[in-house]
C-alpha atoms as a PDB file:
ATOM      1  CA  UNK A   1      -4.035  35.649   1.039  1.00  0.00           C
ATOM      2  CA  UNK A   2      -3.841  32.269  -1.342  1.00  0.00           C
ATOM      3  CA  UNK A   3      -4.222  32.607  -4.831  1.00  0.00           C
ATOM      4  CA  UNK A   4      -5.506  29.483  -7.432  1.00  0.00           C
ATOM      5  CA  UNK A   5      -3.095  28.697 -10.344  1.00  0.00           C
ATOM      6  CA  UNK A   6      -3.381  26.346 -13.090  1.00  0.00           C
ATOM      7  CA  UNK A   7      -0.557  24.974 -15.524  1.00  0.00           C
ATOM      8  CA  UNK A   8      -1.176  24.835 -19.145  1.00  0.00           C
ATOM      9  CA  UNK A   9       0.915  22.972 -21.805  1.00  0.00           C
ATOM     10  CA  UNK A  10       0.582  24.798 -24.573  1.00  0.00           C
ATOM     11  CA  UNK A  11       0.839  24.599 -28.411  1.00  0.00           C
ATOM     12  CA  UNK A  12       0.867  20.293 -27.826  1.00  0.00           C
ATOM     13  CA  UNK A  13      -1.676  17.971 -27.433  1.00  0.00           C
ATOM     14  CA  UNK A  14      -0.158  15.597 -25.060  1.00  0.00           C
ATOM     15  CA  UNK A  15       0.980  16.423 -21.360  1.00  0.00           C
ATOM     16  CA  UNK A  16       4.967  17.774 -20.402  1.00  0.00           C
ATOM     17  CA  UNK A  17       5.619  18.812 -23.787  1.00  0.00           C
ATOM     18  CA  UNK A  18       5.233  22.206 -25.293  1.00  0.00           C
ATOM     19  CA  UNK A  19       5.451  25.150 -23.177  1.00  0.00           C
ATOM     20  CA  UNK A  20       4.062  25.558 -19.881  1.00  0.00           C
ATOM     21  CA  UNK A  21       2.527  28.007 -18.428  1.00  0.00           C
ATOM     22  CA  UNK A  22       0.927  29.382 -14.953  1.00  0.00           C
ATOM     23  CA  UNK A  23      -2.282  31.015 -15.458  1.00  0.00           C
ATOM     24  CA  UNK A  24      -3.411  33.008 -12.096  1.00  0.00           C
ATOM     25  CA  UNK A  25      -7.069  34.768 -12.035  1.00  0.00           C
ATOM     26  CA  UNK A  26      -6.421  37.078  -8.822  1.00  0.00           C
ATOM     27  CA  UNK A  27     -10.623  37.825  -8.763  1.00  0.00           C
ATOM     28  CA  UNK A  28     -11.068  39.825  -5.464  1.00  0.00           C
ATOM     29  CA  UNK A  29      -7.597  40.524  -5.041  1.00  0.00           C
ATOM     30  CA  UNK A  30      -5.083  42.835  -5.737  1.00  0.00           C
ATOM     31  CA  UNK A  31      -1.707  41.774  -6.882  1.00  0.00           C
ATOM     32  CA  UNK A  32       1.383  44.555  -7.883  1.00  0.00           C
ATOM     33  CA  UNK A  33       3.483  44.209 -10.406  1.00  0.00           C
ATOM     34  CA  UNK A  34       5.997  43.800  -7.832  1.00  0.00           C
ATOM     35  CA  UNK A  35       3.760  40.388  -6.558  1.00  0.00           C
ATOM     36  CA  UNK A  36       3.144  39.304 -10.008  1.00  0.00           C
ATOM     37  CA  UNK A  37       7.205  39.425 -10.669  1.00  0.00           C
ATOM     38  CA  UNK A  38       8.161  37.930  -7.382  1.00  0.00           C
ATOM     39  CA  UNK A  39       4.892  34.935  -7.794  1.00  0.00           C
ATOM     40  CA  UNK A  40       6.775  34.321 -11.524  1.00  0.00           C
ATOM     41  CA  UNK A  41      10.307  33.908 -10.369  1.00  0.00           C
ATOM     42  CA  UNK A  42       8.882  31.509  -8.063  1.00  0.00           C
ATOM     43  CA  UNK A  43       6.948  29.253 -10.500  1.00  0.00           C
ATOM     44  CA  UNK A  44       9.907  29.687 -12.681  1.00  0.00           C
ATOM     45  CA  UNK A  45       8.206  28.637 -15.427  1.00  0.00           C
ATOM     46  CA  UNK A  46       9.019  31.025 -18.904  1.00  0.00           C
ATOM     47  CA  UNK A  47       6.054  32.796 -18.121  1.00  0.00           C
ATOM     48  CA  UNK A  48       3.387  33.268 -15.759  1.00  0.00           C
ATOM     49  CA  UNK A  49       0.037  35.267 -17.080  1.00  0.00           C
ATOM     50  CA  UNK A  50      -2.142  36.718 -14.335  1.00  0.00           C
ATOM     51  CA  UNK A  51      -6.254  37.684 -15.598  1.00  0.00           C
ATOM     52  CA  UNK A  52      -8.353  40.200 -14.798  1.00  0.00           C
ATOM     53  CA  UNK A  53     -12.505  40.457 -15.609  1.00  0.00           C
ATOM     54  CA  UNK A  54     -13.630  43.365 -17.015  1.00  0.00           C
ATOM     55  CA  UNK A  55     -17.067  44.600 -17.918  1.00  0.00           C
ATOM     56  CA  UNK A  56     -18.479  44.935 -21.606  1.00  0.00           C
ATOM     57  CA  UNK A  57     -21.152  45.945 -22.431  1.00  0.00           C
ATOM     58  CA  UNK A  58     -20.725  44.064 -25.517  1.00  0.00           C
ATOM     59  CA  UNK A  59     -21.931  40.141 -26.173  1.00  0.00           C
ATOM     60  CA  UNK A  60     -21.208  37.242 -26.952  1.00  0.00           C
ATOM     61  CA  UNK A  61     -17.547  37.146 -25.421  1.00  0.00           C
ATOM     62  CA  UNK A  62     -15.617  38.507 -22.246  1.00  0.00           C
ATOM     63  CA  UNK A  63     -13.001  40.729 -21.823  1.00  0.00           C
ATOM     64  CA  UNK A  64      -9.992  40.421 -20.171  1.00  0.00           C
ATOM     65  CA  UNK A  65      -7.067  41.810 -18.680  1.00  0.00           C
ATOM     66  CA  UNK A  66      -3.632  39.966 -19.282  1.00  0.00           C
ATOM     67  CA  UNK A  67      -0.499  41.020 -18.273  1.00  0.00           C
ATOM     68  CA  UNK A  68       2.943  38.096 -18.670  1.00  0.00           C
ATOM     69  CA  UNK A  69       5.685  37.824 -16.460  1.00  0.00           C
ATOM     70  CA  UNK A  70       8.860  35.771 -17.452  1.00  0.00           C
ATOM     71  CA  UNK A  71      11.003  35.096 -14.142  1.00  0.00           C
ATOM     72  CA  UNK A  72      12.605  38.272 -14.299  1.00  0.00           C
ATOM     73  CA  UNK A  73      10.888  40.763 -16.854  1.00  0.00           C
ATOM     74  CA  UNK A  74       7.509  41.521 -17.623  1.00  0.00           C
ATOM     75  CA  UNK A  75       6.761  40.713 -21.750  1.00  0.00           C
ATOM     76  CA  UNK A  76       4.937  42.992 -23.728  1.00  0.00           C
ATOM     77  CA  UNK A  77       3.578  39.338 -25.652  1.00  0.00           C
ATOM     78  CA  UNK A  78       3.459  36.434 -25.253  1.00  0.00           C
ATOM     79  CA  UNK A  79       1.950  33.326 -27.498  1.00  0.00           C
ATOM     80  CA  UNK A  80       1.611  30.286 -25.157  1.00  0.00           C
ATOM     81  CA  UNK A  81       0.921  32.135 -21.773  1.00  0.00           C
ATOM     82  CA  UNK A  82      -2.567  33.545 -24.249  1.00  0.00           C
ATOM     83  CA  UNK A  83      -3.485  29.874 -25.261  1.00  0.00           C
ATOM     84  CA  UNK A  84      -3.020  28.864 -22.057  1.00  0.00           C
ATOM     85  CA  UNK A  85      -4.732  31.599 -20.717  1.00  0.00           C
ATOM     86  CA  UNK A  86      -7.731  31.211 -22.891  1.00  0.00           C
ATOM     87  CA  UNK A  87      -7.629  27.400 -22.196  1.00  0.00           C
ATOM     88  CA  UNK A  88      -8.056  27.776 -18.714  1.00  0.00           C
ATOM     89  CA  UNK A  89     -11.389  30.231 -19.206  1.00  0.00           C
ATOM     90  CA  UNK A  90     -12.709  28.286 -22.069  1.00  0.00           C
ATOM     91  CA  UNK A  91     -12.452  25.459 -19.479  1.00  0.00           C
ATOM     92  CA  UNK A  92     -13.298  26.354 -16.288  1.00  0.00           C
ATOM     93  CA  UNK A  93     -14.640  30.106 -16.437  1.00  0.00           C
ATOM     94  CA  UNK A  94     -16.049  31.100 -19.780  1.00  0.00           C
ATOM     95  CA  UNK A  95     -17.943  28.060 -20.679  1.00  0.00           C
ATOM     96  CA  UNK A  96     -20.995  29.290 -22.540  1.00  0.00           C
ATOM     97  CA  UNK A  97     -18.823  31.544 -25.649  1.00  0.00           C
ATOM     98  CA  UNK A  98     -16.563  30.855 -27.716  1.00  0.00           C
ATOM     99  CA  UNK A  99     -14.547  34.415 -27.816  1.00  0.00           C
ATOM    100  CA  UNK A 100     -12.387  36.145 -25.936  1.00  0.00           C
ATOM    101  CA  UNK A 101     -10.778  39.466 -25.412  1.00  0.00           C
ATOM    102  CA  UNK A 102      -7.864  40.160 -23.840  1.00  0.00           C
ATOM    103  CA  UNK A 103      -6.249  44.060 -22.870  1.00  0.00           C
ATOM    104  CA  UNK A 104      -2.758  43.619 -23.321  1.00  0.00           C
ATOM    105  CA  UNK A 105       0.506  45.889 -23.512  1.00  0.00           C
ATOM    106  CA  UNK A 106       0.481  45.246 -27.392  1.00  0.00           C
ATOM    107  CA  UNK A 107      -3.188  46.389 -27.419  1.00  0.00           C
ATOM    108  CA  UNK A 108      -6.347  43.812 -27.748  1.00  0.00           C
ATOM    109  CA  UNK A 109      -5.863  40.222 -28.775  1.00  0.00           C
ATOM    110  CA  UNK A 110      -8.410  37.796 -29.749  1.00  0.00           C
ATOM    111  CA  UNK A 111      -8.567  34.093 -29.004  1.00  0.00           C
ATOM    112  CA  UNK A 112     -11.063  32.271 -30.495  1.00  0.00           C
ATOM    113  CA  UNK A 113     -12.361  28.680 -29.219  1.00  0.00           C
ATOM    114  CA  UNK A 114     -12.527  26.142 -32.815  1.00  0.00           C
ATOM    115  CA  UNK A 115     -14.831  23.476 -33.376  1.00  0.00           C
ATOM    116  CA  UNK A 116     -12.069  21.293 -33.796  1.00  0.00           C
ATOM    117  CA  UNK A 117     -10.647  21.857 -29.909  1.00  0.00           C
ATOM    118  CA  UNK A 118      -7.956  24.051 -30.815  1.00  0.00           C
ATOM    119  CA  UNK A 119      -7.089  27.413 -29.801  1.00  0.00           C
ATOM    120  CA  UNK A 120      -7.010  30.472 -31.896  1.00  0.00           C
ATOM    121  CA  UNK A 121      -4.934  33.454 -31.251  1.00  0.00           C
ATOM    122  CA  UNK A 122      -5.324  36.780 -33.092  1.00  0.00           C
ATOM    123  CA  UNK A 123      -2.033  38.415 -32.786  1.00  0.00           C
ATOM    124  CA  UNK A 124      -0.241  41.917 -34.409  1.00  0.00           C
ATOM    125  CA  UNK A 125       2.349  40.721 -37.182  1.00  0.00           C
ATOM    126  CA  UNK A 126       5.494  41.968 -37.155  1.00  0.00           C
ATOM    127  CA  UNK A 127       7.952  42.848 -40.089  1.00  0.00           C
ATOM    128  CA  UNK A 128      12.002  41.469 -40.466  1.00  0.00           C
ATOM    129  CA  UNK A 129      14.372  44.172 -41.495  1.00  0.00           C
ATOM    130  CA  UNK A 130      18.135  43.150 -42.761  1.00  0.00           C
ATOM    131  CA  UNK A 131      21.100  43.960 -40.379  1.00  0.00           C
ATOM    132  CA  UNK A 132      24.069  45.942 -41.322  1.00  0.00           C
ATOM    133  CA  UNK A 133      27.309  44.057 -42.495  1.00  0.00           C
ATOM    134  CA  UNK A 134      28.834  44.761 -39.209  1.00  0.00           C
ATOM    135  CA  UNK A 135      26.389  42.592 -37.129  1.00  0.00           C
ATOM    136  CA  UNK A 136      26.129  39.891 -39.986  1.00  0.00           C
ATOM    137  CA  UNK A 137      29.735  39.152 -39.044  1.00  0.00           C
ATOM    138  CA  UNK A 138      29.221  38.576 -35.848  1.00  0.00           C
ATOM    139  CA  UNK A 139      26.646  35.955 -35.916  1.00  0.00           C
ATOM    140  CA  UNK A 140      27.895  34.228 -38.833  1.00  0.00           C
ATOM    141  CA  UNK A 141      31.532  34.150 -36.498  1.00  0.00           C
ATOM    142  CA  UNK A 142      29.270  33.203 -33.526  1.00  0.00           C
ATOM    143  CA  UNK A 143      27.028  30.299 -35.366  1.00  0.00           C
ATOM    144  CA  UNK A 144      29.972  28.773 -37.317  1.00  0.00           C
ATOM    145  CA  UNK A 145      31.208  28.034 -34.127  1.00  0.00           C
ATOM    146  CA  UNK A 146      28.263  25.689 -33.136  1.00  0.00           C
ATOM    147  CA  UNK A 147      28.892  22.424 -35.066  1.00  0.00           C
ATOM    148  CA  UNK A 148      32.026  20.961 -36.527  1.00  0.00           C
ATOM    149  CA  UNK A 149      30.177  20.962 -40.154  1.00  0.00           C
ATOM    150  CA  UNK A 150      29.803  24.055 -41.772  1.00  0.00           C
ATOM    151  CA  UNK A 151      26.408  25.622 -41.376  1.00  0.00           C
ATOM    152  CA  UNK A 152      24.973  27.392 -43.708  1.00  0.00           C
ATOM    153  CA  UNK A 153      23.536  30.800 -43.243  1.00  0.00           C
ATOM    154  CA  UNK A 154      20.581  31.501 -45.752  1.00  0.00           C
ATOM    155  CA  UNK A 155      19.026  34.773 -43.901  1.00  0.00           C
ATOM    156  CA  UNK A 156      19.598  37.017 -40.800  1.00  0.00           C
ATOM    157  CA  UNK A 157      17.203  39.372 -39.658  1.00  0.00           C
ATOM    158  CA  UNK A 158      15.359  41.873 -36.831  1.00  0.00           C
ATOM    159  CA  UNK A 159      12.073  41.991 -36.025  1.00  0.00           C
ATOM    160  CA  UNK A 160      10.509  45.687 -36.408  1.00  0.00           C
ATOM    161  CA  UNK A 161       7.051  46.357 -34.381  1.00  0.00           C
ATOM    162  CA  UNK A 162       5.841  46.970 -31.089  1.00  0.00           C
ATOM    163  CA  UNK A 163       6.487  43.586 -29.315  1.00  0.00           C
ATOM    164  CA  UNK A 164       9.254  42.431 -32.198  1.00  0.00           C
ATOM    165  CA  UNK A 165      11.957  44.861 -32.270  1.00  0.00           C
ATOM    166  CA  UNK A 166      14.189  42.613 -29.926  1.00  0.00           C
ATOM    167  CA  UNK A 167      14.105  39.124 -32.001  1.00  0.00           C
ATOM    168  CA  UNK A 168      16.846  38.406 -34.532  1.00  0.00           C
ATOM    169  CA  UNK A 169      16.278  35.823 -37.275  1.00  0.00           C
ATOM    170  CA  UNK A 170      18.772  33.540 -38.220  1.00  0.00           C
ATOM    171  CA  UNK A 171      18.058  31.439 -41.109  1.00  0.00           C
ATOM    172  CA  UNK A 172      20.107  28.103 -41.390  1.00  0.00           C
ATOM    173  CA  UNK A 173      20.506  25.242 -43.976  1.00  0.00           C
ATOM    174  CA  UNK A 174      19.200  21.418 -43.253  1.00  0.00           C
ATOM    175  CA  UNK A 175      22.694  20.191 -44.068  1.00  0.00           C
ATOM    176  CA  UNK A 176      22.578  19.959 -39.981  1.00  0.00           C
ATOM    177  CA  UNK A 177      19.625  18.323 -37.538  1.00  0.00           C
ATOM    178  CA  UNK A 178      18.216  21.552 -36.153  1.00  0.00           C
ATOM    179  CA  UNK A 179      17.129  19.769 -33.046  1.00  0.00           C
ATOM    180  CA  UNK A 180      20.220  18.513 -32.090  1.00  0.00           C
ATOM    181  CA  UNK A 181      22.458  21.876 -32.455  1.00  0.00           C
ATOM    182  CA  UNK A 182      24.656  22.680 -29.612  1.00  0.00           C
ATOM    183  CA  UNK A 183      23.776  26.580 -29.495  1.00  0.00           C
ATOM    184  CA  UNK A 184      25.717  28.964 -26.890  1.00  0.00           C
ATOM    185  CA  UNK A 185      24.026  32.403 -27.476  1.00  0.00           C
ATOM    186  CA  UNK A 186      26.653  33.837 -25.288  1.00  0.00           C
ATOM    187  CA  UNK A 187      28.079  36.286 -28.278  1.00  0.00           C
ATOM    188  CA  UNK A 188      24.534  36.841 -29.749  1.00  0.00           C
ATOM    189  CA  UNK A 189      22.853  38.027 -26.391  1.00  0.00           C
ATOM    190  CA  UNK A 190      24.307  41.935 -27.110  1.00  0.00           C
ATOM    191  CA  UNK A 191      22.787  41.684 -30.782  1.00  0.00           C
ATOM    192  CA  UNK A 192      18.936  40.683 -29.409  1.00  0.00           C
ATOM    193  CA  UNK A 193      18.713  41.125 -25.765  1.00  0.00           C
ATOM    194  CA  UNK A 194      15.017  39.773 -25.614  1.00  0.00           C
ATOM    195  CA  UNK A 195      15.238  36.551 -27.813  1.00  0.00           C
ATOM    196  CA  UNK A 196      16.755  34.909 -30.725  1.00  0.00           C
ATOM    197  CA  UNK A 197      15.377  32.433 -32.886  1.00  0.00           C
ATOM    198  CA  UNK A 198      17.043  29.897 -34.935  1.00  0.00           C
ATOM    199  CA  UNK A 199      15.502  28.348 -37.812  1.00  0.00           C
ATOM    200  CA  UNK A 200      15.364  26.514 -40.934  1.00  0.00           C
ATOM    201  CA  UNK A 201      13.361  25.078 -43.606  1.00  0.00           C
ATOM    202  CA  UNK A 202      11.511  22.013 -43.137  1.00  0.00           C
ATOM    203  CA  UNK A 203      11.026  19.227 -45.554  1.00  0.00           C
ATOM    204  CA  UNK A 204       9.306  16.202 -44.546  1.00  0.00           C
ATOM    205  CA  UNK A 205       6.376  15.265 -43.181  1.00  0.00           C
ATOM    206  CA  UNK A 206       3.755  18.558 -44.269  1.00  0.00           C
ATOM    207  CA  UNK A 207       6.163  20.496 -42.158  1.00  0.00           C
ATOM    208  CA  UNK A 208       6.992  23.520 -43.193  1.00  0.00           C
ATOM    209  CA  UNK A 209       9.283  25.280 -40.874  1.00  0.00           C
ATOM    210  CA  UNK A 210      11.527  24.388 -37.352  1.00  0.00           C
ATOM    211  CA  UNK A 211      12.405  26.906 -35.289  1.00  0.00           C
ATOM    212  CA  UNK A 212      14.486  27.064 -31.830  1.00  0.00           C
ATOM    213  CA  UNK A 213      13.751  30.493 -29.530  1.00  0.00           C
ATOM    214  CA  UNK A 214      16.552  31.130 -26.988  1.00  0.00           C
ATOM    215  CA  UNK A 215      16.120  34.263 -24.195  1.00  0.00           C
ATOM    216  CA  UNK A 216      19.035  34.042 -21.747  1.00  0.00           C
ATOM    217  CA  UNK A 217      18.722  37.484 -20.799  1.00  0.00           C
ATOM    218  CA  UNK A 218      14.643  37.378 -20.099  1.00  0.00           C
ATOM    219  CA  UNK A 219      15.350  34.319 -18.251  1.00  0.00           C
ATOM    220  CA  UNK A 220      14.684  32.104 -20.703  1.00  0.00           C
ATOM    221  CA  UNK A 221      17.770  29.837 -21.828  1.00  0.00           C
ATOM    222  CA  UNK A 222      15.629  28.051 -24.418  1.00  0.00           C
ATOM    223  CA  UNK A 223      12.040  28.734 -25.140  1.00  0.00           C
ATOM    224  CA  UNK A 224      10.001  25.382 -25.998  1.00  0.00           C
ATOM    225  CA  UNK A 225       7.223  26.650 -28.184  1.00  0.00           C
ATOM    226  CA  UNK A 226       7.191  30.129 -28.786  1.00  0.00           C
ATOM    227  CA  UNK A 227       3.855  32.184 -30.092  1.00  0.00           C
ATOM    228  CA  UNK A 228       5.410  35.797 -30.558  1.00  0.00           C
ATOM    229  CA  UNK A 229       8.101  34.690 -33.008  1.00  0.00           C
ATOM    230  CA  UNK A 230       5.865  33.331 -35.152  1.00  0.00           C
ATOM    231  CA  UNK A 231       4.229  36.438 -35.836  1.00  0.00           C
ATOM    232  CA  UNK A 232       7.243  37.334 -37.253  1.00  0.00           C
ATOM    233  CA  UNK A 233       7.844  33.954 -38.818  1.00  0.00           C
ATOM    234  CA  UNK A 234       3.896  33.753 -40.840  1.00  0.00           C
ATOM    235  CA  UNK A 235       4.797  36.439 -42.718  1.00  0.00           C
ATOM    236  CA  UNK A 236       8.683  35.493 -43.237  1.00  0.00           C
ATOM    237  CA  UNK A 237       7.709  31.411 -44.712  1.00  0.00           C
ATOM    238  CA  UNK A 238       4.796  33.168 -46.619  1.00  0.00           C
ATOM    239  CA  UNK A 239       6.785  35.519 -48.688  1.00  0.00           C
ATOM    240  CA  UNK A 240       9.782  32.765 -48.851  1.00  0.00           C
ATOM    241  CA  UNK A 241       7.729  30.057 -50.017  1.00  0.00           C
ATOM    242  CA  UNK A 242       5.244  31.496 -52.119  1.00  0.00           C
ATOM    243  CA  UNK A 243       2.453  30.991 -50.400  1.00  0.00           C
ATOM    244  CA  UNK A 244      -1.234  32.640 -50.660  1.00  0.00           C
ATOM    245  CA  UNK A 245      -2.086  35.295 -48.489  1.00  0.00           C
ATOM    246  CA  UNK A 246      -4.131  33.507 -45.979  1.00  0.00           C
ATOM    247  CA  UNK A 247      -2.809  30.296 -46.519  1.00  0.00           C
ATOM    248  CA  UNK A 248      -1.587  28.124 -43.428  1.00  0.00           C
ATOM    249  CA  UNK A 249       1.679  26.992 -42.308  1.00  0.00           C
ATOM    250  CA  UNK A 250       2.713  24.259 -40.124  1.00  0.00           C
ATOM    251  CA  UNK A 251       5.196  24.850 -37.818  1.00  0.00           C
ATOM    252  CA  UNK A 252       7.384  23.182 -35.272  1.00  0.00           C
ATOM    253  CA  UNK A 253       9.455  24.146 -32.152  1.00  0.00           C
ATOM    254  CA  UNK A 254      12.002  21.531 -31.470  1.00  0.00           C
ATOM    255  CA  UNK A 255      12.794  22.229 -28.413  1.00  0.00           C
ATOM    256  CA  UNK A 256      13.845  19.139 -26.056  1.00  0.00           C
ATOM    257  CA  UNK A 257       9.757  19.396 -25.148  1.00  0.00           C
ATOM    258  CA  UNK A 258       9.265  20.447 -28.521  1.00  0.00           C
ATOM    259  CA  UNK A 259       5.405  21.952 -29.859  1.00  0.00           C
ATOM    260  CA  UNK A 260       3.696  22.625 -32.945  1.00  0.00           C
ATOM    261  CA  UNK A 261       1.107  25.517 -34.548  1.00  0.00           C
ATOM    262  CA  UNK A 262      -0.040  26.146 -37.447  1.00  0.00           C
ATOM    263  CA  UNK A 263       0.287  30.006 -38.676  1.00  0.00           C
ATOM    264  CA  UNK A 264      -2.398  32.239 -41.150  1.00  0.00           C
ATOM    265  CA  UNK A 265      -0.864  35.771 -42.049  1.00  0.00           C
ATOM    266  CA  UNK A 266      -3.897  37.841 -42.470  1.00  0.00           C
ATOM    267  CA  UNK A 267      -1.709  40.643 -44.668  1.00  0.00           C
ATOM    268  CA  UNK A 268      -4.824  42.837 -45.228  1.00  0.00           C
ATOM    269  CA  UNK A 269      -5.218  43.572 -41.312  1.00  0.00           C
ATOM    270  CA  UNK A 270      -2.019  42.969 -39.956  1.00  0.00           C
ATOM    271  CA  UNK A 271      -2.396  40.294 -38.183  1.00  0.00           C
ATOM    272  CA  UNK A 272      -1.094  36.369 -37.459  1.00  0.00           C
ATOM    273  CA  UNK A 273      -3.670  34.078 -36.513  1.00  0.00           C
ATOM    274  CA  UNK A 274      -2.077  31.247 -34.377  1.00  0.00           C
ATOM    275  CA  UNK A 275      -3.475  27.826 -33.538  1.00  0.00           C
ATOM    276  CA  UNK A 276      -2.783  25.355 -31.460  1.00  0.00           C
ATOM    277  CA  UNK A 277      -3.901  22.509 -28.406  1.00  0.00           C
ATOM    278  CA  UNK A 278      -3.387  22.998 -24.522  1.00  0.00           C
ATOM    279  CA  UNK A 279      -3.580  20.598 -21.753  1.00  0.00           C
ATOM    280  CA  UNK A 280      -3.763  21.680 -18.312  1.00  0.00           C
ATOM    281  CA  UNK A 281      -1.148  19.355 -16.291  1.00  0.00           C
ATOM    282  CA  UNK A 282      -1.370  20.843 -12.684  1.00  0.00           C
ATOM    283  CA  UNK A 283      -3.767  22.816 -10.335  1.00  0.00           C
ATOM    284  CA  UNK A 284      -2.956  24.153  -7.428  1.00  0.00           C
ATOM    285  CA  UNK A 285      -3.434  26.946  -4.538  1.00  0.00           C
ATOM    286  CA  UNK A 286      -0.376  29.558  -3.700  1.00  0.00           C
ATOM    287  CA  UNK A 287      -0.120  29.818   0.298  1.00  0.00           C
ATOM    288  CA  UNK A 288       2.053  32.309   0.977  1.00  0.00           C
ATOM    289  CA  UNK A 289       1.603  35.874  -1.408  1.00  0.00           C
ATOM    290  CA  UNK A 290       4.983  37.625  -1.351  1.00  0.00           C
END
């Protein structure tokens, strides 16, 4: 058995930066989740999203099934393995609509294909919660440790919600280049086992947030552009800089690859509309099928 793949960039409009992804449409074949674990620790990539058609009797999109593998845990979401996901079908499958559906372990998520060549992603939003003095210690302990100038802490956080409740928040000044923080997450990794995400106000450039998403124990040292976080993030910069329900934000990952999105909290329905550019870099055909 040989299976088709394609790599994605994602959330960038230029190839080998963003985050890439492996996008595998099985058709005919049947992969386990045992395959689909084995096939992503081999790619090694932070995630590797395997498709499935389904039937709808419904028109004027198709349905999916999408299921993400990072190279040693299956996700319950993920942001750039979608895009990529949906740029691959816009692009090669899917060519006559526009919409997409895709059955996920966080339930059905949109992507929608904009005039403008961008990507849409209709995703659940998640809430930040404040953490108890205890673990506030910690990280502050842990982060002052990262730079020889004193960093600020402005905000630390969980995220509460189906796919959220392993990301912590930590909310640092600009008195430091974001980008170029030495970060060891060593002392965090107990406190947010599935990621956690350092950020900080932006203030150039119509920017209006930087983030950095780390994942050691998924895999994942450092995340380059990460979709799932800013679910938690739209609503977060809304509130914080007194924006308009509805109103977008432009966000960056600076990452060494580093990416960009822009973010829409839809409050009313719960939701985080993400947008963003994909390139596909690489196509290829799997020989061997573990």
């Amino acid at each position: 058995m040989t299976l088709q793949y394609t790599v994605v960039d994602a959330f960038t409009e230029r190839a080998f930066a963003g985050n890439p992804a492996c996008v595998i449409i099985p058709g005919d074949k049947t992969l386990t989740s045992q395959q689909m674990q084995l096939i992503a620790r081999e790619y090694n990539l932070s995630e590797t999203a395997y498709l499935t058609k389904k039937e709808s009797e419904e028109a004027g999109f198709a349905r999916y099934g999408l299921r993400w593998f990072t190279p040693t845990v299956e996700a319950k979401l993920c942001g750039h393995a979608t895009l990529a996901s949906a740029h691959v079908l816009f692009a090669q499958v899917e060519t006559s609509i526009n919409t997409l559906k895709f059955d996920t372990l966080s339930g059905e998520l949109i992507a929608t294909s904009l005039p403008d060549g961008k990507i849409q992603l209709e995703f659940p939003a998640g809430e930040l919660h404040p953490v108890s003095n205890e673990v506030t210690a910690k990280v502050e302990k842990a982060i002052s440790q990262l730079t020889e100038k004193q960093l600020a802490i402005k905000n630390i956080s969980v995220g509460v919600g189906y796919s959220f409740e392993k990301y912590m928040i930590v909310e640092v000044g600009t008195e430091v280049s974001l980008g170029g923080l030495p970060v060891n997450t060593g002392p965090l990794v107990d406190l947010a086992p599935w990621g956690i995400v350092v950020l900080t106000q932006a203030e150039a450039g119509g920017i209006d947030f930087a983030s950095r998403v780390f994942g050691p124990l998924v895999g994942v040292p450092e995340d380059p552009v990460t979709g799932s976080s800013h679910c938690l993030l739209g609503p977060y910069w809304t509130k914080k800089l007194n924006k308009l329900d509805m109103e977008p934000l432009n966000a960056i990952q600076v990452s060494p690859r580093g990416g960009a999105l822009t973010v829409v909290w839809d409050q009313a329905k719960g939701m985080c509309k993400l947008q963003g550019d994909a390139v596909t870099v690489l196509k290829g055909e799997l020989l061997y099928v573990p």
